[in-house]
PDB file of N, CA and C in Angstrom:
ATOM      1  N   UNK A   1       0.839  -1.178   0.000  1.00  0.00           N
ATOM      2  CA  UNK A   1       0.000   0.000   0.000  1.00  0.00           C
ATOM      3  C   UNK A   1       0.876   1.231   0.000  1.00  0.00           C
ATOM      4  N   UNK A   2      -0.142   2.145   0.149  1.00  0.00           N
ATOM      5  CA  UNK A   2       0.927   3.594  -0.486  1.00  0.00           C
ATOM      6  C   UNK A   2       0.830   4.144   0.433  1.00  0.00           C
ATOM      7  N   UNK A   3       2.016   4.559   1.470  1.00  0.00           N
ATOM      8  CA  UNK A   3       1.354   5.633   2.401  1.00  0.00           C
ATOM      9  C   UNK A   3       1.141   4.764   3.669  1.00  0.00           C
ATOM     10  N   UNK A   4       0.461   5.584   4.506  1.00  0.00           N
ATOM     11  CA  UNK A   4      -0.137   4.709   6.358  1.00  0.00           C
ATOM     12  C   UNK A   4      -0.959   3.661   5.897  1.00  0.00           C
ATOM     13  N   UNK A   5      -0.475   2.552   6.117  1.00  0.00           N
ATOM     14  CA  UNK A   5      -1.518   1.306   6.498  1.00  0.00           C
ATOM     15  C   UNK A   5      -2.350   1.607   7.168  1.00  0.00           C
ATOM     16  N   UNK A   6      -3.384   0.558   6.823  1.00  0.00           N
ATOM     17  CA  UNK A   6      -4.715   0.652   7.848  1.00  0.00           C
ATOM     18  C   UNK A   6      -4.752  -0.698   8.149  1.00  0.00           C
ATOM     19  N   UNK A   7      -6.005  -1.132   8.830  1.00  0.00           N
ATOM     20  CA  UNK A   7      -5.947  -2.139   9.402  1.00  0.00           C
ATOM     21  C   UNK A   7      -6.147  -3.446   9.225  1.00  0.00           C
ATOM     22  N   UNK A   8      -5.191  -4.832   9.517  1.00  0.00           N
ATOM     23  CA  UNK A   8      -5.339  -5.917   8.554  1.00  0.00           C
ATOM     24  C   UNK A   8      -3.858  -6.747   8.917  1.00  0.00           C
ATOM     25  N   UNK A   9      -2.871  -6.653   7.695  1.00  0.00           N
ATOM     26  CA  UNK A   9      -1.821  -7.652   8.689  1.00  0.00           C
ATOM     27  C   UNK A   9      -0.588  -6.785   8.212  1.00  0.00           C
ATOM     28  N   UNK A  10       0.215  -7.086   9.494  1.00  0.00           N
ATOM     29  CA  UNK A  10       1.323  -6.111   9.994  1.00  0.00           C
ATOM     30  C   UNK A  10       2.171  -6.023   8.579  1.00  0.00           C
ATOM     31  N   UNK A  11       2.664  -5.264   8.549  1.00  0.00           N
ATOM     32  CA  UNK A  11       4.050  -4.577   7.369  1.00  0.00           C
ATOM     33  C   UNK A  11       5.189  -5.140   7.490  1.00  0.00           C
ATOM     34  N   UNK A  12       6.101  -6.245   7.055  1.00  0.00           N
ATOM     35  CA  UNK A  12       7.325  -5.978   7.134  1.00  0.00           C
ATOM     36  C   UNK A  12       8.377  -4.973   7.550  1.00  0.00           C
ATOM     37  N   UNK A  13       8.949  -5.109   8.760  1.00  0.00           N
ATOM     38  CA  UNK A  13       9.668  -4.092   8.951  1.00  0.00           C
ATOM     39  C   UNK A  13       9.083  -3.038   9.607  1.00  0.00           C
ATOM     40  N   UNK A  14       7.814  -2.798   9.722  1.00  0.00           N
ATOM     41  CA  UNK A  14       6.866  -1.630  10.606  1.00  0.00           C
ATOM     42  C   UNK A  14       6.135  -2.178  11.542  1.00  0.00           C
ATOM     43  N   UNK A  15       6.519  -2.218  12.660  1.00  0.00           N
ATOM     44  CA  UNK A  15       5.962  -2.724  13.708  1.00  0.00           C
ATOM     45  C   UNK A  15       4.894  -2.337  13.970  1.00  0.00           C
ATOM     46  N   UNK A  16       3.984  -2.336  14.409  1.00  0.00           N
ATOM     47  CA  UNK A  16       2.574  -1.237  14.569  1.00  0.00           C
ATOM     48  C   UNK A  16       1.858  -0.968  13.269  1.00  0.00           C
ATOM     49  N   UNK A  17       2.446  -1.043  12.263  1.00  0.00           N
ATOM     50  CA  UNK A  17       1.729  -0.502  11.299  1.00  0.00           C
ATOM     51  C   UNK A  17       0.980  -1.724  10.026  1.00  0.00           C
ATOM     52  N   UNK A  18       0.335  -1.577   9.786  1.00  0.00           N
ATOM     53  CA  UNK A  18      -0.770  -2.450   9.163  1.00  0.00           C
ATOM     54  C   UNK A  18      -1.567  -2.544   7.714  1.00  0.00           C
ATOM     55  N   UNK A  19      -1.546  -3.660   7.091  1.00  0.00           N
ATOM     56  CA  UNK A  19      -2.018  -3.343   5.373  1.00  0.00           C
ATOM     57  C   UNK A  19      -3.377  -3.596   5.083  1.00  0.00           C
ATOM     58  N   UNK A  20      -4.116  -3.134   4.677  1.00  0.00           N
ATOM     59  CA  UNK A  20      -5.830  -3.619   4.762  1.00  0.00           C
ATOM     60  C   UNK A  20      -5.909  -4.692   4.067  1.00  0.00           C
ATOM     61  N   UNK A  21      -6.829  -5.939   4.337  1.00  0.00           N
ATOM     62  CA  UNK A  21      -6.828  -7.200   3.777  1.00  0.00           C
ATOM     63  C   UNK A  21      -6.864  -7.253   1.812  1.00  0.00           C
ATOM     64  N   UNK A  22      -7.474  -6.331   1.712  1.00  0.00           N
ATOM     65  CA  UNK A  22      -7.353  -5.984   0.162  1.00  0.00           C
ATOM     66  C   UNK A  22      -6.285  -6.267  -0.270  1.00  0.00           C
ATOM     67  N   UNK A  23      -5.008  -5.408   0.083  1.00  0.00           N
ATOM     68  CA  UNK A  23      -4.041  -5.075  -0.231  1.00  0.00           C
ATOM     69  C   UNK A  23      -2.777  -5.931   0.212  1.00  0.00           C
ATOM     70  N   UNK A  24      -3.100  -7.266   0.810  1.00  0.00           N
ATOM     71  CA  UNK A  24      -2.125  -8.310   1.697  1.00  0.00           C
ATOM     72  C   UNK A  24      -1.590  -8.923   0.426  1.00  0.00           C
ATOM     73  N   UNK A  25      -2.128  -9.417  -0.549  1.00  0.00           N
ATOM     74  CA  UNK A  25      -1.684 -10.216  -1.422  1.00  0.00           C
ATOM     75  C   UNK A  25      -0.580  -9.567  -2.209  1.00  0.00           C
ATOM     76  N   UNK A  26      -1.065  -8.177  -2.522  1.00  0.00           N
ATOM     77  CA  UNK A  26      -0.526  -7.366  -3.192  1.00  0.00           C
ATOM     78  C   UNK A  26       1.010  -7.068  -2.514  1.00  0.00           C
ATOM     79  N   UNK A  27       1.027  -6.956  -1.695  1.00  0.00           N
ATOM     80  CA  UNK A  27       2.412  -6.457  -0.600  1.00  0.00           C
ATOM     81  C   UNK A  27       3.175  -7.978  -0.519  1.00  0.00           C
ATOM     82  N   UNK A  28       2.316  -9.792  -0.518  1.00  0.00           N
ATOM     83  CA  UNK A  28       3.193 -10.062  -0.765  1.00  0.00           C
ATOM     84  C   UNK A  28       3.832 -10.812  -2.153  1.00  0.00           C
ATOM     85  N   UNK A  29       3.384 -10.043  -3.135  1.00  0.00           N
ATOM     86  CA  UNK A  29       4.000  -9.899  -4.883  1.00  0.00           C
ATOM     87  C   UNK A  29       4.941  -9.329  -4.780  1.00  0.00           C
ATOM     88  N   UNK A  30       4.717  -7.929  -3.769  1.00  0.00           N
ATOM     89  CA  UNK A  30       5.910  -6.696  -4.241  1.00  0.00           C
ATOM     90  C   UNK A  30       7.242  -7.756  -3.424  1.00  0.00           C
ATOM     91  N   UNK A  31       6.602  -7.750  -2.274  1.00  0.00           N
ATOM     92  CA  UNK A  31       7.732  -8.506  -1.120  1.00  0.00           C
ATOM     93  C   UNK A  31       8.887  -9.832  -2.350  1.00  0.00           C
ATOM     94  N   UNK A  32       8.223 -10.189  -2.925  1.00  0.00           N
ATOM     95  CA  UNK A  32       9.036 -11.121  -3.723  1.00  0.00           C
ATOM     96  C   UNK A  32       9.311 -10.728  -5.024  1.00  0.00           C
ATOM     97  N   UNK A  33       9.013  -9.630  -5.347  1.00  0.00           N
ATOM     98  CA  UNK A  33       9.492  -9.259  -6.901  1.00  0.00           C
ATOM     99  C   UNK A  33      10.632  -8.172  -6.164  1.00  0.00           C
ATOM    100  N   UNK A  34      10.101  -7.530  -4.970  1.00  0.00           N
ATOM    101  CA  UNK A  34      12.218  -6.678  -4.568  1.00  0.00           C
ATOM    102  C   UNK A  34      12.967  -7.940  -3.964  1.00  0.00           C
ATOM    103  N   UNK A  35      13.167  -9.174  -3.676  1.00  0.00           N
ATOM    104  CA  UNK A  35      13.699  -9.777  -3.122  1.00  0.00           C
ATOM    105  C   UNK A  35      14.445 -10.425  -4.356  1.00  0.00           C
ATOM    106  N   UNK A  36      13.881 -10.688  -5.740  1.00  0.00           N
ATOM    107  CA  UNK A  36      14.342 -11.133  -7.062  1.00  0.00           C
ATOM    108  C   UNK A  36      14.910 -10.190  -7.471  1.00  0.00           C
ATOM    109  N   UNK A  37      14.378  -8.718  -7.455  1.00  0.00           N
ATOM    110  CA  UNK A  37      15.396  -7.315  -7.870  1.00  0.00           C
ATOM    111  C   UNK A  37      16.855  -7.068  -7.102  1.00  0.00           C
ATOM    112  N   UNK A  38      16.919  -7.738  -5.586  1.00  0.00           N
ATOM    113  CA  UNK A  38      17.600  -7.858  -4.867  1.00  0.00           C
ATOM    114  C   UNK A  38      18.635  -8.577  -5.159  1.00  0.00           C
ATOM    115  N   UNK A  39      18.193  -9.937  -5.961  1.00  0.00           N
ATOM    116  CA  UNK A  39      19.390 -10.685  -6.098  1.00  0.00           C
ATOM    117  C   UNK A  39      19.656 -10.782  -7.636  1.00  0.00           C
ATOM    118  N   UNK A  40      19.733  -9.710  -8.247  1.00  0.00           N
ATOM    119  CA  UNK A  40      19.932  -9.151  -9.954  1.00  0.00           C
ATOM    120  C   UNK A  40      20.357  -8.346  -9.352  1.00  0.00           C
ATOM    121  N   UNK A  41      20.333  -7.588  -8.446  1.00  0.00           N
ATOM    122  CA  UNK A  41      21.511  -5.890  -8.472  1.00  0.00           C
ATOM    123  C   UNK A  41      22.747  -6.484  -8.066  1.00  0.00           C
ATOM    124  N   UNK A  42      22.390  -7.745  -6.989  1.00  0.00           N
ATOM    125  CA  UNK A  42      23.650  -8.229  -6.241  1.00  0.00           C
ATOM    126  C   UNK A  42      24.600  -9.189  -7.525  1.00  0.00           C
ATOM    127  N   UNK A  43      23.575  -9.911  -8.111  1.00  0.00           N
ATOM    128  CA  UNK A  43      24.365 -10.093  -9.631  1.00  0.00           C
ATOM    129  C   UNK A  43      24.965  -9.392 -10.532  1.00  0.00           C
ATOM    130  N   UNK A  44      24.725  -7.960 -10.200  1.00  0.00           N
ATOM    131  CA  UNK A  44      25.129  -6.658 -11.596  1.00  0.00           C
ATOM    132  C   UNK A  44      26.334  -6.612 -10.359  1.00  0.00           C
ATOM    133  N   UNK A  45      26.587  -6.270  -9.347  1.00  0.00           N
ATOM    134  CA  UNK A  45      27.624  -5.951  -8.416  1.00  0.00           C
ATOM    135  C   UNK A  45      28.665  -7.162  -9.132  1.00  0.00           C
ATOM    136  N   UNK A  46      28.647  -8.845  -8.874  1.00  0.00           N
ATOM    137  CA  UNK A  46      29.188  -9.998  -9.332  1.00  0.00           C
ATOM    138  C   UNK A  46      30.022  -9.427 -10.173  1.00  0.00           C
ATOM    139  N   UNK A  47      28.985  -8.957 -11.530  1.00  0.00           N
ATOM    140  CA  UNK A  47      29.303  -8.698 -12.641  1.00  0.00           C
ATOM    141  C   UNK A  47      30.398  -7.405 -12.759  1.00  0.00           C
ATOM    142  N   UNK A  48      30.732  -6.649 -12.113  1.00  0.00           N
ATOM    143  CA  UNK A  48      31.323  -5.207 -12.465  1.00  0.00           C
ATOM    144  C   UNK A  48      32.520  -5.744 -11.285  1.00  0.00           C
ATOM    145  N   UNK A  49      32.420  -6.464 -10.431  1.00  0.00           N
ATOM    146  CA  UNK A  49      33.700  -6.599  -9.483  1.00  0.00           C
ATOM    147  C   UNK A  49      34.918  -7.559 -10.602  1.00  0.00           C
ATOM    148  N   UNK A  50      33.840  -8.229 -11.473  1.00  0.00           N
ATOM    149  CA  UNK A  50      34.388  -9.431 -12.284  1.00  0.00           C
ATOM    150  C   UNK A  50      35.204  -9.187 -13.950  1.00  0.00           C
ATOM    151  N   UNK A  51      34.644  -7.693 -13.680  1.00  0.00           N
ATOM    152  CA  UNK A  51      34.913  -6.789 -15.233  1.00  0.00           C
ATOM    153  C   UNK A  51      34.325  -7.417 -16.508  1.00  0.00           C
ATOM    154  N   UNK A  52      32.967  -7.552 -16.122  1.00  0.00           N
ATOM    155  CA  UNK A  52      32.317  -8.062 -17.343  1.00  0.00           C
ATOM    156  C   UNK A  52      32.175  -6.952 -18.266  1.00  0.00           C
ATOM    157  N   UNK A  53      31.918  -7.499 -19.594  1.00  0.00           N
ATOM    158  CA  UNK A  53      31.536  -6.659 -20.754  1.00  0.00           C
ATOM    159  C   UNK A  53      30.469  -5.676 -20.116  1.00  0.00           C
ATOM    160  N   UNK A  54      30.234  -4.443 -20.723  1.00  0.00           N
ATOM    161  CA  UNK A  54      29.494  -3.259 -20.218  1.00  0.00           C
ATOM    162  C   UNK A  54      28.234  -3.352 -21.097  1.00  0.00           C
ATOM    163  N   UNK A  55      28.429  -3.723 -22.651  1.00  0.00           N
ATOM    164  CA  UNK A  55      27.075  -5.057 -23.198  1.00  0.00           C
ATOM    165  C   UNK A  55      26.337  -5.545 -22.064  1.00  0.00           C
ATOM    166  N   UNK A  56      27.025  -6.306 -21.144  1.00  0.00           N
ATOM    167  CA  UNK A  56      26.204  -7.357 -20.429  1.00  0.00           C
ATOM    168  C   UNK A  56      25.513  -6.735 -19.353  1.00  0.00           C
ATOM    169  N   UNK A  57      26.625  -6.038 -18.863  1.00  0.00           N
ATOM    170  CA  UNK A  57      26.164  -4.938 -17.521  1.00  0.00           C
ATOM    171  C   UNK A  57      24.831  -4.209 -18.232  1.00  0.00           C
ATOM    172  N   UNK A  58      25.007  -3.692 -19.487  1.00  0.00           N
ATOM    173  CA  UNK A  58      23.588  -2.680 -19.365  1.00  0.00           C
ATOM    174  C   UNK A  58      22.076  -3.495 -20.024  1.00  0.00           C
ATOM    175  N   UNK A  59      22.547  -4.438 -20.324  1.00  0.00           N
ATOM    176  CA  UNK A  59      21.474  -5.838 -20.292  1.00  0.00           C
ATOM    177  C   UNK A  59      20.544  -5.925 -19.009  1.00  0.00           C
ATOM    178  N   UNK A  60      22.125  -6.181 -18.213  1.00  0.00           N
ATOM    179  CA  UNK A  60      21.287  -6.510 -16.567  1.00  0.00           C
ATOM    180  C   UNK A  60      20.346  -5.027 -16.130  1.00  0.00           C
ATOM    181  N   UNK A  61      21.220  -3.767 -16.236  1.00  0.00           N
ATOM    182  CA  UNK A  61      20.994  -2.380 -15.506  1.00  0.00           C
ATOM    183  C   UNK A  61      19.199  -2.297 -16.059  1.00  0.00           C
ATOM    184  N   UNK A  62      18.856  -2.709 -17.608  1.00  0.00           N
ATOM    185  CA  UNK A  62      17.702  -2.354 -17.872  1.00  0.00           C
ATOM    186  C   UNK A  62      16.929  -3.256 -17.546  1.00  0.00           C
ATOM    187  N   UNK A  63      17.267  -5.048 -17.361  1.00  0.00           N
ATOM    188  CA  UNK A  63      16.364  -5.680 -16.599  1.00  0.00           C
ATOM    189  C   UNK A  63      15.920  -5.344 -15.280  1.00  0.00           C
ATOM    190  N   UNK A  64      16.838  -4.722 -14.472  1.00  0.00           N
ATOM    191  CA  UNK A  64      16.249  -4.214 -13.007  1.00  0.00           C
ATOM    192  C   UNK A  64      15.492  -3.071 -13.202  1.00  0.00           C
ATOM    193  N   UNK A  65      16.103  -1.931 -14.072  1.00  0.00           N
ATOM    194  CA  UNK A  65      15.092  -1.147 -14.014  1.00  0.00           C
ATOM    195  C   UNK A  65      13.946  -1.201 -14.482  1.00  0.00           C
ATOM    196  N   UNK A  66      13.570  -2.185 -15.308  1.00  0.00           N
ATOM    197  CA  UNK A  66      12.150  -2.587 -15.876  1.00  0.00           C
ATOM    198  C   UNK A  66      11.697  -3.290 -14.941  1.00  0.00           C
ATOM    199  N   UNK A  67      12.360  -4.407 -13.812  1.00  0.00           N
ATOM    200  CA  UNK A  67      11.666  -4.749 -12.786  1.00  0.00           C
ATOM    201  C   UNK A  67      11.159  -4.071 -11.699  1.00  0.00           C
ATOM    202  N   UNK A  68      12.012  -2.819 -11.188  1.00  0.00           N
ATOM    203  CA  UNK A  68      11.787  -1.879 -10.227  1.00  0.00           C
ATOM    204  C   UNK A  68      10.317  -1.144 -10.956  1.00  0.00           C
ATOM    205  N   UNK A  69      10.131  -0.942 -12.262  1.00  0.00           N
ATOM    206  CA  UNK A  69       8.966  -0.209 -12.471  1.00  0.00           C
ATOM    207  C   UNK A  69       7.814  -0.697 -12.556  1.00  0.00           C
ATOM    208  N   UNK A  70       7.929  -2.010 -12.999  1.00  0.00           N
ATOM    209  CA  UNK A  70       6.693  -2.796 -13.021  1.00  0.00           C
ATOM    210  C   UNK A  70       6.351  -3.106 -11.565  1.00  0.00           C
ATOM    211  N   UNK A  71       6.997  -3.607 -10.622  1.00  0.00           N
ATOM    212  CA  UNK A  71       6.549  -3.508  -9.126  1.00  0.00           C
ATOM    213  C   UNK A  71       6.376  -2.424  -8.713  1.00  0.00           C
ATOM    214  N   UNK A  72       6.569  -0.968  -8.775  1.00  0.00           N
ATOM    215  CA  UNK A  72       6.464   0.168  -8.790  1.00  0.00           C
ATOM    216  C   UNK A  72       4.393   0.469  -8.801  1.00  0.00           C
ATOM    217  N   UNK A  73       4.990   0.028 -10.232  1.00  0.00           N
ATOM    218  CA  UNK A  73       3.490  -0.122 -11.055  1.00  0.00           C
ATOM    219  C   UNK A  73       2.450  -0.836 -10.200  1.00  0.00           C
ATOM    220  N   UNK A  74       2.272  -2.051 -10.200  1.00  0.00           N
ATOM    221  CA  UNK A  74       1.817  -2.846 -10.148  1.00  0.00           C
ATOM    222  C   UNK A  74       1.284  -1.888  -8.459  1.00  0.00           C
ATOM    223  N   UNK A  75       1.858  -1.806  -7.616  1.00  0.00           N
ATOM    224  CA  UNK A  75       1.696  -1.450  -6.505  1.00  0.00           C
ATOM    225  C   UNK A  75       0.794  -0.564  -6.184  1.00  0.00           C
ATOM    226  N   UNK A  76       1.256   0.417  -6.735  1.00  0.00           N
ATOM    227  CA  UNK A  76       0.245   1.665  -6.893  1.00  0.00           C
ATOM    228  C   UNK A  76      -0.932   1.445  -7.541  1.00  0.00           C
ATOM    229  N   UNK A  77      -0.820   0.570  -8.434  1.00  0.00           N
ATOM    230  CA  UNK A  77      -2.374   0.252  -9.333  1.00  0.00           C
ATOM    231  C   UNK A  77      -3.048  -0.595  -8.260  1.00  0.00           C
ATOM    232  N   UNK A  78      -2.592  -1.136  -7.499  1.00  0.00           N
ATOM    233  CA  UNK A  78      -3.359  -2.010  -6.656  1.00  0.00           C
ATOM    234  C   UNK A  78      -4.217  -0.910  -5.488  1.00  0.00           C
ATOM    235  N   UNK A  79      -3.449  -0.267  -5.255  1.00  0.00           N
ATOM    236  CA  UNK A  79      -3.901   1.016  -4.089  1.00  0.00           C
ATOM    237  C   UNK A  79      -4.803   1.526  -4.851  1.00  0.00           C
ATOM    238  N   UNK A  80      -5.007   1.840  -5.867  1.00  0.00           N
ATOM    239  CA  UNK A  80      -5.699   2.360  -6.909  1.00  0.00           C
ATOM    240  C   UNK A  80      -7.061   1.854  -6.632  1.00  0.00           C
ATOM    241  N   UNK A  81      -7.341   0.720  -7.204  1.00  0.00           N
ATOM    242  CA  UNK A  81      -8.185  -0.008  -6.936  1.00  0.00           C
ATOM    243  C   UNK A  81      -8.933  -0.147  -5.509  1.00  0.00           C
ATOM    244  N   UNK A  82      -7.921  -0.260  -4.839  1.00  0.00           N
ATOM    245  CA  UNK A  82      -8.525  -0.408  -3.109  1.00  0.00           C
ATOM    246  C   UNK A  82      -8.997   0.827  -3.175  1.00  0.00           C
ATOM    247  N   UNK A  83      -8.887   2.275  -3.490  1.00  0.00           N
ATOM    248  CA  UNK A  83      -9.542   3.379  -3.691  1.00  0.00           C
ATOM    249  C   UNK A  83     -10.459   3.611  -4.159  1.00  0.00           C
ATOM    250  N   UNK A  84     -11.039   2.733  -4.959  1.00  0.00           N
ATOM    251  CA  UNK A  84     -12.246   2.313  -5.704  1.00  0.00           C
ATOM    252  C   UNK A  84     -12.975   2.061  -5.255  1.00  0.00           C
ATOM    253  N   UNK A  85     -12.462   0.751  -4.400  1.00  0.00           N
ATOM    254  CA  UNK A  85     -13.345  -0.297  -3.656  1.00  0.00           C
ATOM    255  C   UNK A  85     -14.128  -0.011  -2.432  1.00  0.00           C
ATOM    256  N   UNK A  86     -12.846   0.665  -1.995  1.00  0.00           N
ATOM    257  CA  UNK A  86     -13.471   0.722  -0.610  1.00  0.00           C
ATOM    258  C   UNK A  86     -12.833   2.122  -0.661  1.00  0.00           C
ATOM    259  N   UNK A  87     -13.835   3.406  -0.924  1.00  0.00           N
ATOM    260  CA  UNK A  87     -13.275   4.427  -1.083  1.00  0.00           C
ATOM    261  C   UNK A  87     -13.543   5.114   0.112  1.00  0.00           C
ATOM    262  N   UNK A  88     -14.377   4.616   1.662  1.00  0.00           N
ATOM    263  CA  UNK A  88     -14.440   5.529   2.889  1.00  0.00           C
ATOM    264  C   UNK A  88     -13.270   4.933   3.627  1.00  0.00           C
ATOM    265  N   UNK A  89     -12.863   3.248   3.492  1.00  0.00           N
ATOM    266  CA  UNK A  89     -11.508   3.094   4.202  1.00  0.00           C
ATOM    267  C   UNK A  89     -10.593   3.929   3.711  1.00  0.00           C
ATOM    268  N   UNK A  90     -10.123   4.267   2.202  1.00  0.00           N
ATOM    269  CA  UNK A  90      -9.189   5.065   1.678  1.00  0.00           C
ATOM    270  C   UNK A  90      -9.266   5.947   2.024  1.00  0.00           C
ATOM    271  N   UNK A  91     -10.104   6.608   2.314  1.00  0.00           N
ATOM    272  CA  UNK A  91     -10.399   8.035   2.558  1.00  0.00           C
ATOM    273  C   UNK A  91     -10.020   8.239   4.159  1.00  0.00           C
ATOM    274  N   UNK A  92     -10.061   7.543   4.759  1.00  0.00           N
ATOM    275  CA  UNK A  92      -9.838   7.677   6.175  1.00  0.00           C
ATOM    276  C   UNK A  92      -8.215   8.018   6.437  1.00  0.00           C
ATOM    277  N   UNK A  93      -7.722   6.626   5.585  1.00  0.00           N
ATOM    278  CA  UNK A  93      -6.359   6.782   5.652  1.00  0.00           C
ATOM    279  C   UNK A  93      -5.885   7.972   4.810  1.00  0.00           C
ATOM    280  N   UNK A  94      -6.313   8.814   4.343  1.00  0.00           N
ATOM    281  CA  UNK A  94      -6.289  10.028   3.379  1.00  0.00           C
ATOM    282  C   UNK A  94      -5.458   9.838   1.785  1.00  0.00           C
ATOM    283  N   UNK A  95      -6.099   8.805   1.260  1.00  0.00           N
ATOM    284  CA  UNK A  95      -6.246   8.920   0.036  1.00  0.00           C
ATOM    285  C   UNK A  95      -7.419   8.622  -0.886  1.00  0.00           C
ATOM    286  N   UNK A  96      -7.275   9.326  -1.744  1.00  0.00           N
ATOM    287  CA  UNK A  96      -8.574   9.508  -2.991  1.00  0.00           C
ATOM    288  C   UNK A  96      -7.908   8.923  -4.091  1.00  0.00           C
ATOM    289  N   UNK A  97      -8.669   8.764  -4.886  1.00  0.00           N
ATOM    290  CA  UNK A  97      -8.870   8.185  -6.051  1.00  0.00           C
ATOM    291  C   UNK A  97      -7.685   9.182  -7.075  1.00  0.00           C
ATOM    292  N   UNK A  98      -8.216  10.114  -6.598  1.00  0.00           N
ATOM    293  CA  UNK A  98      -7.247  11.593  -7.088  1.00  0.00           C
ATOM    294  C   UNK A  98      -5.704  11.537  -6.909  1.00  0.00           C
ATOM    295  N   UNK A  99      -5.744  11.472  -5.047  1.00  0.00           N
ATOM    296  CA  UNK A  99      -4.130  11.423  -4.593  1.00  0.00           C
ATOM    297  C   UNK A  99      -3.363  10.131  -5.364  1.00  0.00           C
ATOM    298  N   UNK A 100      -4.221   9.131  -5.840  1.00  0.00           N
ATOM    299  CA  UNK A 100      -3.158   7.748  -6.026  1.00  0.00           C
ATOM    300  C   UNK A 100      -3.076   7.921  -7.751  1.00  0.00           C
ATOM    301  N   UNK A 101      -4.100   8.667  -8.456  1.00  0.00           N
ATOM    302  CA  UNK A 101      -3.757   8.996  -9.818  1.00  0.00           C
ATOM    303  C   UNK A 101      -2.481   9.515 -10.293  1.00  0.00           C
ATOM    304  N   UNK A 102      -2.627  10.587  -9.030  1.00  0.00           N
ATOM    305  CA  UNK A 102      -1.007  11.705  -9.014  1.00  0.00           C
ATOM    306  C   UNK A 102       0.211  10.981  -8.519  1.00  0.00           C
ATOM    307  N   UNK A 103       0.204   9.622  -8.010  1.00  0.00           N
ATOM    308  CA  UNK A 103       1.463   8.914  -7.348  1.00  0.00           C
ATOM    309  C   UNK A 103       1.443   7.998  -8.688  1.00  0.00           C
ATOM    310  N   UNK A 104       0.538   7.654  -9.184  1.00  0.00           N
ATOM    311  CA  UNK A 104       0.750   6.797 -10.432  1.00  0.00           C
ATOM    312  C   UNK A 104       1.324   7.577 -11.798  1.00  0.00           C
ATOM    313  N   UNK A 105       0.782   8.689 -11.885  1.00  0.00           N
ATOM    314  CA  UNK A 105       1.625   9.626 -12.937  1.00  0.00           C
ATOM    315  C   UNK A 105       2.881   9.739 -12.959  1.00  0.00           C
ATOM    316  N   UNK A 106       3.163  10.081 -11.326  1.00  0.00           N
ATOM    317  CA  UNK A 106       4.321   9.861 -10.851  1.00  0.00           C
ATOM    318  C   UNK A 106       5.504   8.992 -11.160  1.00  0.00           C
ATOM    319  N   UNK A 107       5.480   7.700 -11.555  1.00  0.00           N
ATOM    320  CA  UNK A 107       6.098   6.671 -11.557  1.00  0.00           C
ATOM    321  C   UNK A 107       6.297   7.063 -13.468  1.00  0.00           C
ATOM    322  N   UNK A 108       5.931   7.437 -14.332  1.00  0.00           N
ATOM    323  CA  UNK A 108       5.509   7.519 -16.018  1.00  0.00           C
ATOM    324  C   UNK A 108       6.832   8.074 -16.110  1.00  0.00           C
TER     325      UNK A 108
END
């Protein structure tokens, strides 16, 4: 989710803080698509300690960055939706339909 959790199951890493059941599945896609981005940057590192071709390096550089955007993506479109859905929970936590348009432009 984008922003303060609301209420549902705890956040990685945020103690206290909480993802609305909507949005659980979604958090754990992202949770495993940065953990795969995680171990492709640590492979581009491999690669540049190892003096690979700079061909290969910018192979890898645009596979991560096409992965970082599509989870990017994907994320925010999901909040999106939960804004839809349940637009007085969103609203509580203070986003609109509006605010998550402008975080999705954002990412373009």
């Amino acid at each position: 989710m984008v922003g303060r959790p609301a209420a549902g199951v705890p956040v990685v890493g945020q103690p206290g803080h909480e993802v609305p059941e909507e949005l659980q599945a979604e958090v754990v896609n992202l949770t495993r698509r940065l953990s795969r981005i995680e171990g492709q940057i640590r492979g581009i590192k491999r690669m540049v300690s190892e003096g690979r071709d700079c061909r290969e390096l910018v192979t890898q550089f645009t596979a991560v960055s096409k992965a970082l955007e599509q989870a990017a993506l994907n994320y925010v479109t999901a909040q999106l939706v939960y804004c839809i859905e349940e637009p007085e929970a969103a609203g509580k936590e203070g986003y609109s339909v509006e605010e998550v348009k402008r975080l999705l432009a954002r990412l373009r």
